[in-house]
Protein backbone atom coordinates (compact mmCIF):
# COMPACT_ATOMS: atom_id res chain seq x y z
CA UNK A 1 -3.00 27.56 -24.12
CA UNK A 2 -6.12 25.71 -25.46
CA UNK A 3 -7.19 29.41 -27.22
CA UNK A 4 -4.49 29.04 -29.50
CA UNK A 5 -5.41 25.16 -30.27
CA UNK A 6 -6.61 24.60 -33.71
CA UNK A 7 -8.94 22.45 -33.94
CA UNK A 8 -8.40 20.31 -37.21
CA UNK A 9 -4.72 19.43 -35.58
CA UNK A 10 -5.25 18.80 -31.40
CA UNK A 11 -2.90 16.20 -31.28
CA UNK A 12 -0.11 17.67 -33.14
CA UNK A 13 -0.63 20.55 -30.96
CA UNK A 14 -0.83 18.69 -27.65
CA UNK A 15 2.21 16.90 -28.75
CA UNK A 16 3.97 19.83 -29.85
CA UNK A 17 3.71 21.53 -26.19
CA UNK A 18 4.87 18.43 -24.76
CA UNK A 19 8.05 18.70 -26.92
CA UNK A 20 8.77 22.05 -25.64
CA UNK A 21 8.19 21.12 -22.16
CA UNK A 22 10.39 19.00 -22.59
CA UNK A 23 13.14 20.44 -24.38
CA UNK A 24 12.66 23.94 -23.42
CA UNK A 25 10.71 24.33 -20.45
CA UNK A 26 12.57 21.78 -18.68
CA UNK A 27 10.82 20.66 -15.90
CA UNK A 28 14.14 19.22 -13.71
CA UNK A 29 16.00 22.31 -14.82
CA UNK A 30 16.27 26.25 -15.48
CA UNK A 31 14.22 26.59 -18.38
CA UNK A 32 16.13 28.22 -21.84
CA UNK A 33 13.36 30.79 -21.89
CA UNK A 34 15.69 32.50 -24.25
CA UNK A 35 15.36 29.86 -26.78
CA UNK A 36 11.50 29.52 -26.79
CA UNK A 37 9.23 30.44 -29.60
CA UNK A 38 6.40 31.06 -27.17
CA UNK A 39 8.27 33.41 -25.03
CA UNK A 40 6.12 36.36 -26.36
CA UNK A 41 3.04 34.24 -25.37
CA UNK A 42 4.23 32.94 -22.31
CA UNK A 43 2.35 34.14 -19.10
CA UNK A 44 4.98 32.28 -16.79
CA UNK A 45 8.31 34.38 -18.25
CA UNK A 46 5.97 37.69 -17.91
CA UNK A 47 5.32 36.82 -14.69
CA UNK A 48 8.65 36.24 -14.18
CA UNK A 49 7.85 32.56 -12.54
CA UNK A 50 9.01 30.73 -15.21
CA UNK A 51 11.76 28.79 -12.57
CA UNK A 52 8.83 27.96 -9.99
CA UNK A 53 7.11 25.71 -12.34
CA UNK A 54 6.05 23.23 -12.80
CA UNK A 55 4.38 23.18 -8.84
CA UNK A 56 3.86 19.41 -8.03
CA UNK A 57 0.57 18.93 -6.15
CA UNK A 58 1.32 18.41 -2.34
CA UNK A 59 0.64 14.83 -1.51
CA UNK A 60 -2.53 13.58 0.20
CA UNK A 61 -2.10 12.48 3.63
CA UNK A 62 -2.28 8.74 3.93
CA UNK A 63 -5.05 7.59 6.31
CA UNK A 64 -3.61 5.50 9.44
CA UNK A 65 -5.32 2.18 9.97
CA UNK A 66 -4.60 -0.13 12.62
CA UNK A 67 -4.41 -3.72 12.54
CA UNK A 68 -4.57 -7.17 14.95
CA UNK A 69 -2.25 -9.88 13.45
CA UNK A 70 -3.03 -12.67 15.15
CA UNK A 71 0.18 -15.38 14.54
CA UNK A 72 -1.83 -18.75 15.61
CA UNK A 73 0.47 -22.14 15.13
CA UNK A 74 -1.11 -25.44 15.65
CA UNK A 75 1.14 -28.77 16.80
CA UNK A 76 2.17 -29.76 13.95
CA UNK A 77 4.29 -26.36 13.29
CA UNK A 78 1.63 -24.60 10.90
CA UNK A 79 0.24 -21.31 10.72
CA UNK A 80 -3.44 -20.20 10.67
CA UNK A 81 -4.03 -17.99 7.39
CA UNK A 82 -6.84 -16.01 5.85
CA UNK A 83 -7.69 -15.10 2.20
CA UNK A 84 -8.07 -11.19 1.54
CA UNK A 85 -11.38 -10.76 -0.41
CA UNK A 86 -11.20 -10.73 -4.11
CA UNK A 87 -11.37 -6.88 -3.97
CA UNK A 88 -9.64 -4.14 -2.64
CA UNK A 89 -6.25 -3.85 -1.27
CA UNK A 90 -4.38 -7.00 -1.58
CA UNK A 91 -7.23 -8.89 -3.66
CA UNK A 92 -7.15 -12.53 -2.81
CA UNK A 93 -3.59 -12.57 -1.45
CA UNK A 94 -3.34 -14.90 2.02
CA UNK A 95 -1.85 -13.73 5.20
CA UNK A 96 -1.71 -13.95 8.91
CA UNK A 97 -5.58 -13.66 10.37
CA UNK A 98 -6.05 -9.95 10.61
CA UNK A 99 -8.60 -7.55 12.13
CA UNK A 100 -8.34 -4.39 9.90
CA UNK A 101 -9.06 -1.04 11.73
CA UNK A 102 -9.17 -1.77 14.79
CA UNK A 103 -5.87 -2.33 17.66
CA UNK A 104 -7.18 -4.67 19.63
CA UNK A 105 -6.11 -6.05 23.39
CA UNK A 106 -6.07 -9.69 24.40
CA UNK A 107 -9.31 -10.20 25.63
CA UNK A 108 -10.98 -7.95 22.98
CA UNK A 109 -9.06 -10.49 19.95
CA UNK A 110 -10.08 -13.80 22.54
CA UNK A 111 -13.72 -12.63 21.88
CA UNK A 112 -13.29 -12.06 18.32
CA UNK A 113 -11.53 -15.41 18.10
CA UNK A 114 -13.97 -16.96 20.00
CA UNK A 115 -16.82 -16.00 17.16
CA UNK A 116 -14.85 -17.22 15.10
CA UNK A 117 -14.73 -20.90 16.61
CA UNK A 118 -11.33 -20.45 17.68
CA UNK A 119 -9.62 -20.77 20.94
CA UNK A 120 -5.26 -19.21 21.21
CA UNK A 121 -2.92 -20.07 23.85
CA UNK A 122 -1.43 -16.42 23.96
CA UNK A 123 2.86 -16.84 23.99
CA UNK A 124 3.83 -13.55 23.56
CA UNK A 125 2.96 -9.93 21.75
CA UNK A 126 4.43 -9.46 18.66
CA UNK A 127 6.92 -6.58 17.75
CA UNK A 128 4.49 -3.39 16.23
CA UNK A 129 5.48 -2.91 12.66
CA UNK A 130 4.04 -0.69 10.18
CA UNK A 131 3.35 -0.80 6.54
CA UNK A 132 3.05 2.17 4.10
CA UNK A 133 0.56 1.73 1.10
CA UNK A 134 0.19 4.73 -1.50
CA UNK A 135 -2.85 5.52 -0.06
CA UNK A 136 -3.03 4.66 3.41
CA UNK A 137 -0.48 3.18 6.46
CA UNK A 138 -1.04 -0.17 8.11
CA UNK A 139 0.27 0.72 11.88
CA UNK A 140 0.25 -3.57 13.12
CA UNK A 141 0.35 -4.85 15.71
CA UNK A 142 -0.76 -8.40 17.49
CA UNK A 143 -0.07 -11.61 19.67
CA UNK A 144 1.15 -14.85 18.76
CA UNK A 145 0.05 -17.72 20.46
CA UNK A 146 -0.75 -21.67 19.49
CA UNK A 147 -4.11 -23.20 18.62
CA UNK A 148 -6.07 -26.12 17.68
CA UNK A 149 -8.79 -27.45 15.70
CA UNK A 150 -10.08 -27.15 12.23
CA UNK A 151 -9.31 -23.09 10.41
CA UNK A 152 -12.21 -20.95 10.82
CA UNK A 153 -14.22 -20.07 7.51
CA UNK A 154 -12.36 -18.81 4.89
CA UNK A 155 -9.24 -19.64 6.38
CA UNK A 156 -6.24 -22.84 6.07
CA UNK A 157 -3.71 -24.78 8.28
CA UNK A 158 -0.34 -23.79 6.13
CA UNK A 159 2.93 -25.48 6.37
CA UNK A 160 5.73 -23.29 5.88
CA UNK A 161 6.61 -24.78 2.41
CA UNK A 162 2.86 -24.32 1.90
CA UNK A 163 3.57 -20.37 2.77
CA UNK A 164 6.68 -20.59 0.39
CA UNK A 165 5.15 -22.39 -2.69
CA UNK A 166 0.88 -21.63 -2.23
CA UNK A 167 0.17 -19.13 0.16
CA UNK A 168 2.86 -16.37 -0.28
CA UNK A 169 2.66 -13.88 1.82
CA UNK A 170 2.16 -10.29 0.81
CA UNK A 171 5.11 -7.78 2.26
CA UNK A 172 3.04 -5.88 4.51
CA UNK A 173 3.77 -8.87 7.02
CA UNK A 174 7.38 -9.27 6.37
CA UNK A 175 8.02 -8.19 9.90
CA UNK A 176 6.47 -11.29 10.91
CA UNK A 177 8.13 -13.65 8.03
CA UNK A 178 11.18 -14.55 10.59
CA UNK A 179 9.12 -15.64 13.80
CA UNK A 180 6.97 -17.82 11.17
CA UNK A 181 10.14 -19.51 9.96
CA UNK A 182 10.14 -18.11 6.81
């Protein structure tokens, strides 16, 4: 195709092909090779695989990452949450306290939580959920338990109208919305 673009008129050119792709060629449909004035030039109709095209690309394969969602409430009915750094996936949004890549058992999270300067009353597991990005899957899963004291760096004691008006929380944790009272 780009041997027969002249240079002096690339755009008209370009735009030109993506008119007949359009209207001809029809990508969602049998294309009217019969009405085409490329068909002479067209390598597809002499290779007679005019109707397998276009090919869409296969997918990538999204990468599976586990996570530890740790739902901590304190006595007075709010929930521990963490700010996502300001880049990458889910810049700056605020959510449950998470340990990305990683699937962690109770005494593995108590240590973590435990750097942290944090100390959970475990109640129960939470329900596994997962959570499909474009590029990779979130396979969660965690406790939830109750806790006191002052929220670990980077993190905030949040009311559930808090959660509702300031600290939204992103979908990848909706599973989790209804046992936070949301």
């Amino acid at each position: 195709v780009m041997e027969h673009q002249p240079p002096a008129k690339a755009g008209d050119y370009n735009q030109a092909l993506m008119e007949l792709g359009a209207l001809v060629c029809l990508p969602n449909g049998a294309p009217l090779c019969g009405q085409c004035p490329l068909a002479a030039l067209c390598a597809a109709r002499a290779a007679g695989t005019a109707l397998e095209l276009p090919r869409k690309a296969a997918p990538k394969a999204r990468r599976v990452e586990p996570v530890t969602v740790v739902l901590a409430e304190d006595a007075e009915g709010r929930f521990l949450l963490q700010q996502r750094p300001g880049k990458g996936l889910l810049a700056g949004l605020w959510q449950p306290l998470a340990f990305e890549g990683t699937a962690m058992t109770q005494p593995e999270l108590d240590a973590a939580l435990r750097a942290i300067g944090l100390c959970v009353q475990w109640q129960a597991p939470l329900q596994s959920t997962r959570h499909v990005f474009t590029h990779r899957i979130w396979q969660i899963s965690g406790f939830c338990g109750t806790a006191a004291g002052p929220a670990p760096e980077g993190c905030v004691w949040a009311s559930r109208e808090q959660m509702q008006d300031e600290y939204t929380l992103p979908g990848a944790f909706k599973a989790y919305k209804k046992r936070m009272g949301l």
